[in-house]
Structure formats: C-alpha cells, structure tokens
C-alpha atoms as a PDB file:
ATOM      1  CA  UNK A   1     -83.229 -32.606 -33.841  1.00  0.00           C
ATOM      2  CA  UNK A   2     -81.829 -32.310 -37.573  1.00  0.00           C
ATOM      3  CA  UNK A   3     -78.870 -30.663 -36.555  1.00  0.00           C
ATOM      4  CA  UNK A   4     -77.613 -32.813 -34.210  1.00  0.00           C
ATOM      5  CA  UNK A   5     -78.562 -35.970 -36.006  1.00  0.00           C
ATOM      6  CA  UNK A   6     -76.354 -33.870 -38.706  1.00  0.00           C
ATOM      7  CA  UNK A   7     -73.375 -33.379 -36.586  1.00  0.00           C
ATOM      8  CA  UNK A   8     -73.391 -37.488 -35.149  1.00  0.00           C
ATOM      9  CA  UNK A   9     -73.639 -38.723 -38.706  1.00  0.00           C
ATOM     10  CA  UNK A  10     -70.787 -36.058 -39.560  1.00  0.00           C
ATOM     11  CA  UNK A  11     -68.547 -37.253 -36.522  1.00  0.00           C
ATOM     12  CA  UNK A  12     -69.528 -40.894 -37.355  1.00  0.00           C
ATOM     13  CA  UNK A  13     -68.248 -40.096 -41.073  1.00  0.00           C
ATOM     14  CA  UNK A  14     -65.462 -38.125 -39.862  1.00  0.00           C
ATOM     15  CA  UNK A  15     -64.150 -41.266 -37.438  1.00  0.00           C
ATOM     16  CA  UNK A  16     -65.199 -43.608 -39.676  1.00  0.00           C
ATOM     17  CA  UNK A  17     -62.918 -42.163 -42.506  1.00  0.00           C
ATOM     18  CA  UNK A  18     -59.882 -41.533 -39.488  1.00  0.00           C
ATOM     19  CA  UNK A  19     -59.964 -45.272 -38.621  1.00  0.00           C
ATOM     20  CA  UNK A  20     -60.057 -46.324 -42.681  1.00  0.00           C
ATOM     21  CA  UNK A  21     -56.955 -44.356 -42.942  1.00  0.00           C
ATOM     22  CA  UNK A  22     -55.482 -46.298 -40.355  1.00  0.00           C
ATOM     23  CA  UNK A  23     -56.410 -49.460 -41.468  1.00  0.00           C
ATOM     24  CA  UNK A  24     -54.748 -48.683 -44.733  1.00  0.00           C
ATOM     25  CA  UNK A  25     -51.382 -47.307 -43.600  1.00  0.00           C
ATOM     26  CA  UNK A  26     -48.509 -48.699 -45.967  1.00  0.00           C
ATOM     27  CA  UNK A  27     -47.192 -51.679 -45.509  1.00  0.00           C
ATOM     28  CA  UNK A  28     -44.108 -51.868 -47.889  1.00  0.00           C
ATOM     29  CA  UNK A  29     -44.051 -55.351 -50.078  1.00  0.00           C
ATOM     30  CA  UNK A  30     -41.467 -54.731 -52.625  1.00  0.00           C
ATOM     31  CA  UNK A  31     -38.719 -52.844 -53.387  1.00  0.00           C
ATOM     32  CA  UNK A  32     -37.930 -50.380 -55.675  1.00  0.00           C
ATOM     33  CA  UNK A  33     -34.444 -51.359 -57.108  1.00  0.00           C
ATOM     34  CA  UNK A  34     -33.251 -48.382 -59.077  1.00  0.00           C
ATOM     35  CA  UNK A  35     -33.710 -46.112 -55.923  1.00  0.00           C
ATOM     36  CA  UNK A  36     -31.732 -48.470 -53.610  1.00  0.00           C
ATOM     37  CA  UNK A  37     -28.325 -48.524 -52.936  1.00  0.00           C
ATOM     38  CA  UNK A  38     -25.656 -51.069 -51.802  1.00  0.00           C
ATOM     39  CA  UNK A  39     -22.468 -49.546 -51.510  1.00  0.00           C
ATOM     40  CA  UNK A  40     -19.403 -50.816 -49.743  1.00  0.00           C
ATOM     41  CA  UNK A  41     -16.075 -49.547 -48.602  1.00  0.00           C
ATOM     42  CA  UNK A  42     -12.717 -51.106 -48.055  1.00  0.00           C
ATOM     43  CA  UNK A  43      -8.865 -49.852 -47.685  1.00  0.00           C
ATOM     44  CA  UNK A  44      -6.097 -51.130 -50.073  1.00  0.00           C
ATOM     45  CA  UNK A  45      -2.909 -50.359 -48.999  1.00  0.00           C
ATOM     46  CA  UNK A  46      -4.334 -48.080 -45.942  1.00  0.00           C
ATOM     47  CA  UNK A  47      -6.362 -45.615 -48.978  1.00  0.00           C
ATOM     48  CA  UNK A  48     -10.122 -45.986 -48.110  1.00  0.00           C
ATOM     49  CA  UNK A  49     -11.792 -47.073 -51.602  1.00  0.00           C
ATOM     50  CA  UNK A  50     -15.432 -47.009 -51.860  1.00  0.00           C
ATOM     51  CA  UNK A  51     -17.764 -49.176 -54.399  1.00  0.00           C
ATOM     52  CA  UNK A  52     -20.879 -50.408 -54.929  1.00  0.00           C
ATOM     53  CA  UNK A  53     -23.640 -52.642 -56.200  1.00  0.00           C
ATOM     54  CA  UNK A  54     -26.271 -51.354 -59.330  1.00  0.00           C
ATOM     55  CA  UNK A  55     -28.359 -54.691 -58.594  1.00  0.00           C
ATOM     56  CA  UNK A  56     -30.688 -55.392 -56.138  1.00  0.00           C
ATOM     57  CA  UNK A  57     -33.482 -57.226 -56.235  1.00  0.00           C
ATOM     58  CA  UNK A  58     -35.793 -58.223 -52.723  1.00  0.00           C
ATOM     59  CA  UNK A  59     -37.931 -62.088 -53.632  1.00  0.00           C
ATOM     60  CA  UNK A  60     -39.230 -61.245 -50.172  1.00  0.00           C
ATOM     61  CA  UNK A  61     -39.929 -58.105 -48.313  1.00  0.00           C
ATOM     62  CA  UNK A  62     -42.816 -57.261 -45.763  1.00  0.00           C
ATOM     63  CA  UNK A  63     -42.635 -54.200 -43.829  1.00  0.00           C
ATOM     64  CA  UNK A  64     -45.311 -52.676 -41.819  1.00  0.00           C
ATOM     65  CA  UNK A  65     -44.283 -49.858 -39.642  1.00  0.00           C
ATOM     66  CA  UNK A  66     -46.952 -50.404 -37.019  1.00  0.00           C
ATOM     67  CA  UNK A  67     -45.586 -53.901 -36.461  1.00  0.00           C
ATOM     68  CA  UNK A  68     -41.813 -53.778 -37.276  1.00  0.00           C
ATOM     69  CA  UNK A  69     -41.141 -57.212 -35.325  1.00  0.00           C
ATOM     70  CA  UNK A  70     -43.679 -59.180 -38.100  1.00  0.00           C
ATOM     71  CA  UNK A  71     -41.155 -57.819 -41.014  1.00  0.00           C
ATOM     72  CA  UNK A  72     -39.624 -60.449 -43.629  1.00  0.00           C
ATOM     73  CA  UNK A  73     -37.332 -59.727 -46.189  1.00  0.00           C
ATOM     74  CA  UNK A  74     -34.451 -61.554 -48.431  1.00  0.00           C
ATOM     75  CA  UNK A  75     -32.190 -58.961 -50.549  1.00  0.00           C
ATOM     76  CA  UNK A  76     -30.686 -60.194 -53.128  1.00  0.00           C
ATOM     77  CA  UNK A  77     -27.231 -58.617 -54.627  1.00  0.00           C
ATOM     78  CA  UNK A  78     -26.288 -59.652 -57.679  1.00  0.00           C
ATOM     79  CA  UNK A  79     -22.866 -59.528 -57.961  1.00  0.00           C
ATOM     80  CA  UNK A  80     -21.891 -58.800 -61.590  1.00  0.00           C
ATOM     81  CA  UNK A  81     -23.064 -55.844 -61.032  1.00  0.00           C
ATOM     82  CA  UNK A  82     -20.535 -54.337 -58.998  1.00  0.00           C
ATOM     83  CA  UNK A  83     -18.099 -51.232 -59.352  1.00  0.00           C
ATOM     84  CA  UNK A  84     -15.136 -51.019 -56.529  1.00  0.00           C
ATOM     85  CA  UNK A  85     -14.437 -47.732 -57.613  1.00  0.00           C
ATOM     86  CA  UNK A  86     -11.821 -48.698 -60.191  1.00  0.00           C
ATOM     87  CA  UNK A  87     -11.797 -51.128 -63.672  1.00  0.00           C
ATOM     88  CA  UNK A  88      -9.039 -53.336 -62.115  1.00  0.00           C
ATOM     89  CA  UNK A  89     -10.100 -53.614 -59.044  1.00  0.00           C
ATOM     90  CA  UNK A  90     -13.723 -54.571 -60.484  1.00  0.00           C
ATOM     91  CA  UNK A  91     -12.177 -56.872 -63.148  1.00  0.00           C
ATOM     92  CA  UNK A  92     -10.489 -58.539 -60.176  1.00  0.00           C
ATOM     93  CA  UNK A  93     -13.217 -58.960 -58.145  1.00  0.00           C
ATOM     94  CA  UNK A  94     -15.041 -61.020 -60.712  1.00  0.00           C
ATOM     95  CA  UNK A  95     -12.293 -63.822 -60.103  1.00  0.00           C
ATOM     96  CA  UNK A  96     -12.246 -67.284 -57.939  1.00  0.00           C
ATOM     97  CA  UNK A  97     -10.064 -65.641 -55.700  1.00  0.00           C
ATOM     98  CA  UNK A  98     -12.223 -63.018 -54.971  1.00  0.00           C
ATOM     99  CA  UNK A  99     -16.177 -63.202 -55.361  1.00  0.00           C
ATOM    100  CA  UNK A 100     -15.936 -65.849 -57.724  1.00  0.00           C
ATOM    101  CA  UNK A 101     -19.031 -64.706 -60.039  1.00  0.00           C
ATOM    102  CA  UNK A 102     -19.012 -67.740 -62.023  1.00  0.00           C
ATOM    103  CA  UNK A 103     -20.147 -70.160 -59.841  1.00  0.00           C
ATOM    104  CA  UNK A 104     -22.028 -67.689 -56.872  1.00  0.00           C
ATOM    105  CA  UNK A 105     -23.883 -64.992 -59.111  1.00  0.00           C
ATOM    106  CA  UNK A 106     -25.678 -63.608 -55.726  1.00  0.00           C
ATOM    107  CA  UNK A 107     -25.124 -62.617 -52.073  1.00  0.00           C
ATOM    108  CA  UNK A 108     -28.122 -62.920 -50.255  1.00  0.00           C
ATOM    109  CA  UNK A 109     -29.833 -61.586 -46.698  1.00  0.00           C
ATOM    110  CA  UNK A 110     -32.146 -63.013 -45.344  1.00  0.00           C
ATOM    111  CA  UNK A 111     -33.765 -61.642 -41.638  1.00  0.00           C
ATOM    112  CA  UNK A 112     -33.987 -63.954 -39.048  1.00  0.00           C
ATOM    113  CA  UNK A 113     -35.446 -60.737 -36.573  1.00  0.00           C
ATOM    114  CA  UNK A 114     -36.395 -57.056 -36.609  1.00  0.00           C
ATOM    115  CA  UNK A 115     -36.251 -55.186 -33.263  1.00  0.00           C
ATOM    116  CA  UNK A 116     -37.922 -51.903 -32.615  1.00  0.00           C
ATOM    117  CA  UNK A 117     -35.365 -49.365 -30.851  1.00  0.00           C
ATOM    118  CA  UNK A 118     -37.771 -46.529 -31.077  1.00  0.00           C
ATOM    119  CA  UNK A 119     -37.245 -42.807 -32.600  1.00  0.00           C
ATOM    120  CA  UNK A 120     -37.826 -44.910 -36.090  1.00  0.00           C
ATOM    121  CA  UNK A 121     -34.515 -46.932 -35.611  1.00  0.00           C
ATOM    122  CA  UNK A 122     -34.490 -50.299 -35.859  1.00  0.00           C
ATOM    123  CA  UNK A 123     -32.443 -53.015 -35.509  1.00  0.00           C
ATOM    124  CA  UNK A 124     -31.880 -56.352 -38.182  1.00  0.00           C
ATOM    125  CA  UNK A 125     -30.596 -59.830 -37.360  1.00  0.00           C
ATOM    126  CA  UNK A 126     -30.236 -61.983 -39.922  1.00  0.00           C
ATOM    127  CA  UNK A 127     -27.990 -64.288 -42.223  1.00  0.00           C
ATOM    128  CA  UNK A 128     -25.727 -63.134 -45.138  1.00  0.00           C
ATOM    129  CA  UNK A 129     -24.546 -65.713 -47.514  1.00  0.00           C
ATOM    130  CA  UNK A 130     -21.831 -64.637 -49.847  1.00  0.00           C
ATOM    131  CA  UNK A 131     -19.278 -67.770 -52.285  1.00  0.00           C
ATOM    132  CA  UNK A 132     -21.492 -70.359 -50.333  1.00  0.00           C
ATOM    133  CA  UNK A 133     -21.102 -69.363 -46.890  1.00  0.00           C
ATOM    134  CA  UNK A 134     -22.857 -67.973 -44.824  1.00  0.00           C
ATOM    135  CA  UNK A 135     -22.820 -65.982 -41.176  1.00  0.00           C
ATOM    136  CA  UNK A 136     -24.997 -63.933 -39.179  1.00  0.00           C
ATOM    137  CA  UNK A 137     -25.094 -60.544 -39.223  1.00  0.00           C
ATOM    138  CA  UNK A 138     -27.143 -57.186 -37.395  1.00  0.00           C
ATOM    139  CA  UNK A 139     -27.771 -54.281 -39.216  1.00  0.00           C
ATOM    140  CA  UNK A 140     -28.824 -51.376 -37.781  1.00  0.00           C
ATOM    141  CA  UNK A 141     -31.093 -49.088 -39.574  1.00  0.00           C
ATOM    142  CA  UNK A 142     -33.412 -46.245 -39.811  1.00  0.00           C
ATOM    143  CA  UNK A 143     -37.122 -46.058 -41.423  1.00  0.00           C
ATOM    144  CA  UNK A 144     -38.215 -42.735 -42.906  1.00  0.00           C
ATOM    145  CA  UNK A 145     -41.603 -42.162 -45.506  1.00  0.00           C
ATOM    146  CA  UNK A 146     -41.430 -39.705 -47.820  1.00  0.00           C
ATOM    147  CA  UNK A 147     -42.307 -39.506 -51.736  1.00  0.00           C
ATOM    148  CA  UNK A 148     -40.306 -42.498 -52.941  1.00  0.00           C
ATOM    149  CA  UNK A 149     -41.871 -44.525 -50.417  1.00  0.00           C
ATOM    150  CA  UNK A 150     -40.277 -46.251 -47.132  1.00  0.00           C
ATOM    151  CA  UNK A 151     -36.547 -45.558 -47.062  1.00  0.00           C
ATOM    152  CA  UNK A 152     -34.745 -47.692 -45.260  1.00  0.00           C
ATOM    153  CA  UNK A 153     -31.214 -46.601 -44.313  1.00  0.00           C
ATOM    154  CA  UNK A 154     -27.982 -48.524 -42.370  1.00  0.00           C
ATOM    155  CA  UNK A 155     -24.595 -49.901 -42.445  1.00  0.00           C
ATOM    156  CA  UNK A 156     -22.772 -53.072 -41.053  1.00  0.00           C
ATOM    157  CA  UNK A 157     -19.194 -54.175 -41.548  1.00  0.00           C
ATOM    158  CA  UNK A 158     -18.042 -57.882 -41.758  1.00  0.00           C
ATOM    159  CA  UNK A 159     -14.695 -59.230 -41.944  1.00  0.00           C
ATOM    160  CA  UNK A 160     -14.122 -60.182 -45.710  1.00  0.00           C
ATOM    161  CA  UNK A 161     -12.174 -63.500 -44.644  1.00  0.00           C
ATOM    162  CA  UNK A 162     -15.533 -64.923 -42.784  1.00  0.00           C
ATOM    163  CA  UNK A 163     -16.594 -65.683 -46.370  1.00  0.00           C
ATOM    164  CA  UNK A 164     -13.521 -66.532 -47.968  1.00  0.00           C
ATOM    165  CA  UNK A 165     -13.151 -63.248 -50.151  1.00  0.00           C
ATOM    166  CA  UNK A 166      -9.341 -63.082 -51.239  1.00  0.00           C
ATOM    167  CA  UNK A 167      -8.294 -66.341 -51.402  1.00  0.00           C
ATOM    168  CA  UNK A 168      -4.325 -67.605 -52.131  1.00  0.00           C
ATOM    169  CA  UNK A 169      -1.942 -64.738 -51.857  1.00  0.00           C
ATOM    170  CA  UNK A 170      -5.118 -62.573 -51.062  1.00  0.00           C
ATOM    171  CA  UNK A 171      -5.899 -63.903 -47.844  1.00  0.00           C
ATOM    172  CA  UNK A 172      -3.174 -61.677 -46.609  1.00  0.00           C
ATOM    173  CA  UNK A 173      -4.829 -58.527 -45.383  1.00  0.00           C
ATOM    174  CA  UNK A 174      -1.591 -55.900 -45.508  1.00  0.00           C
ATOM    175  CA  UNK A 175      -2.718 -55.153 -48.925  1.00  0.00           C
ATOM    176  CA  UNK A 176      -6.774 -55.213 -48.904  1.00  0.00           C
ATOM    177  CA  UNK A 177      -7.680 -54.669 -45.190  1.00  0.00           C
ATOM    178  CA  UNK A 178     -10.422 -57.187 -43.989  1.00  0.00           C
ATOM    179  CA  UNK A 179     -13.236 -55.153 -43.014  1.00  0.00           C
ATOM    180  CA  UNK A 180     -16.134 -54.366 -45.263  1.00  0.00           C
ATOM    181  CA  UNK A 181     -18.092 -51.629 -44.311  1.00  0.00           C
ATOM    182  CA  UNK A 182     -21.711 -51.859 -45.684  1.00  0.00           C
ATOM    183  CA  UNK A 183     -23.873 -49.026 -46.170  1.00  0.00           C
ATOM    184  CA  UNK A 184     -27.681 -49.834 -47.771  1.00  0.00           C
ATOM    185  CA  UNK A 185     -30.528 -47.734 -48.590  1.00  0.00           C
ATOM    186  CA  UNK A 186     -33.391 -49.206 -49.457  1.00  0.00           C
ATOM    187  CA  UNK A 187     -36.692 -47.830 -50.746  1.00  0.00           C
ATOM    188  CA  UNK A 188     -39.700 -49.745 -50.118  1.00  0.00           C
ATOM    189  CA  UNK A 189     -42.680 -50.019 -51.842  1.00  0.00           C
ATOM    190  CA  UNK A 190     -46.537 -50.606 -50.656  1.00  0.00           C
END
C-alpha cells in the first residue's frame, strides 16, 4: 500500500511540476536593445550600400509564443543614431531633405496584427511612421529561443518616397533608388 501511495504522490509531483513549467513558459515583455539590430539597405547610383540603426528602444512589447495572435509591440528607432555605411552619406541623412532629425527624432512601428504561419514563422501587420507620415506595412518574421532570449528575425522593404525621404532634387530616384530593404533582429526579453 506504501509503495503505490509512493508512486501516485510521485506522478502527482511529477505532473504537477510538468504543468508549472507550462504555465510559466516565457512570455517576452521587453527588449533587449544592444542585441537587436535594425539595419537597412539601399542602392546609390546602382552600388547596393548597406546601413544601420545602433538605437532601438520597444515602449511596448508582449510576446507569448503559445498565443502569437495576442502579441503587442511599438519599436521605436531613433534616428540619430544611424550609420549608412559612409560619413557623408550619414551626415546627409540627418538633413530636412532627408530624415529630417531635427524636428522627427524617431520612426516608430506599431502592430496592428500578428499571424501564425506555422514552422515558427510569423507574419506582422502594422503601421510605420517615419517625418510624420505614416503607412502600413507586413513584416514577415521568424521566432527562435535560445540563450539571449526570443530572437525575432525579418525583413520588409518600403518605397522611401511613401514617407517623403529625399525631398527637392532628391526625390529623383536615378541617384538613390527608392526601395528600402529592412532587415530587423530583435531579441526579446521575459
């Protein structure tokens, strides 16, 4: 009678612990903004340049993996901090004609919807606001956890003249083509 008492309190323990563990899977509520990465690319004069972003910062983010279509999240970029891969090219940037840092410090997401596709890729909908404007955009991505946390990896492209980027003689796009190719990976945090 001891012994299996024994094993049902064991099994009990055992199940008890398995559905704890469950209960308490990660759900990611922050960011970690030194391990993400916002990097762009773009072709001047048909030579594919590459840059990026050192600043990211997420007011909102709520991720849980067993319920992907619940997620939340506004990214923040802050602009200043970019590098296009060259000092004029980043100098230029910071201009009215350009990104205009002065008066629009930040580009912002913020998801409108998060679709399941299954094999741990996902799918974002949401709106991007960069100088003032803003448009929808969907971002696909993948979701991966390993020892840095929830990595979220994607890319989207937009057309650079949607938000006014390269105004004046810039608006032409024989020099600085108009797509922007976005790659992000983000590293969530429980």
């Amino acid at each position: 009678m001891k012994v299996s008492f024994l094993r049902s309190a064991v099994l009990a323990a055992a199940l008890g612990l398995g559905a704890l563990g469950q209960a308490t899977a990660a759900t990611y509520t922050s960011i970690d903004g030194q391990s993400s990465k916002i990097g762009f690319g773009y072709s001047q004069m048909n030579v594919k340049m590459d840059g990026s972003f050192a600043e990211l910062k997420a007011p909102t983010f709520s991720f849980d993996p067993a319920n992907p279509e619940a997620a939340q999240v506004t990214l923040e970029v802050v602009l200043a901090s970019v590098d296009a891969g060259y000092d004029e090219a980043t100098e230029e940037l910071a201009k009215d004609e350009w990104l205009a840092l002065g008066a629009h410090p930040l580009a912002t997401f913020t998801s409108t919807k998060v679709e399941a596709l299954g094999d741990n890729r996902f799918q974002v909908t949401g709106n991007l606001t960069i100088k003032g404007i803003t448009q929808p955009v969907t971002a696909p991505f993948t979701f991966k956890e390993d020892d840095k946390g929830g990595v979220f990896e994607g890319a989207f492209s937009f057309k650079r003249s949607d938000f006014n980027v390269g105004e004046g003689q810039w608006k032409d796009t024989s020099i600085v083509a108009d797509d922007i190719q976005i790659t992000f990976s983000v590293v969530g945090q429980p």
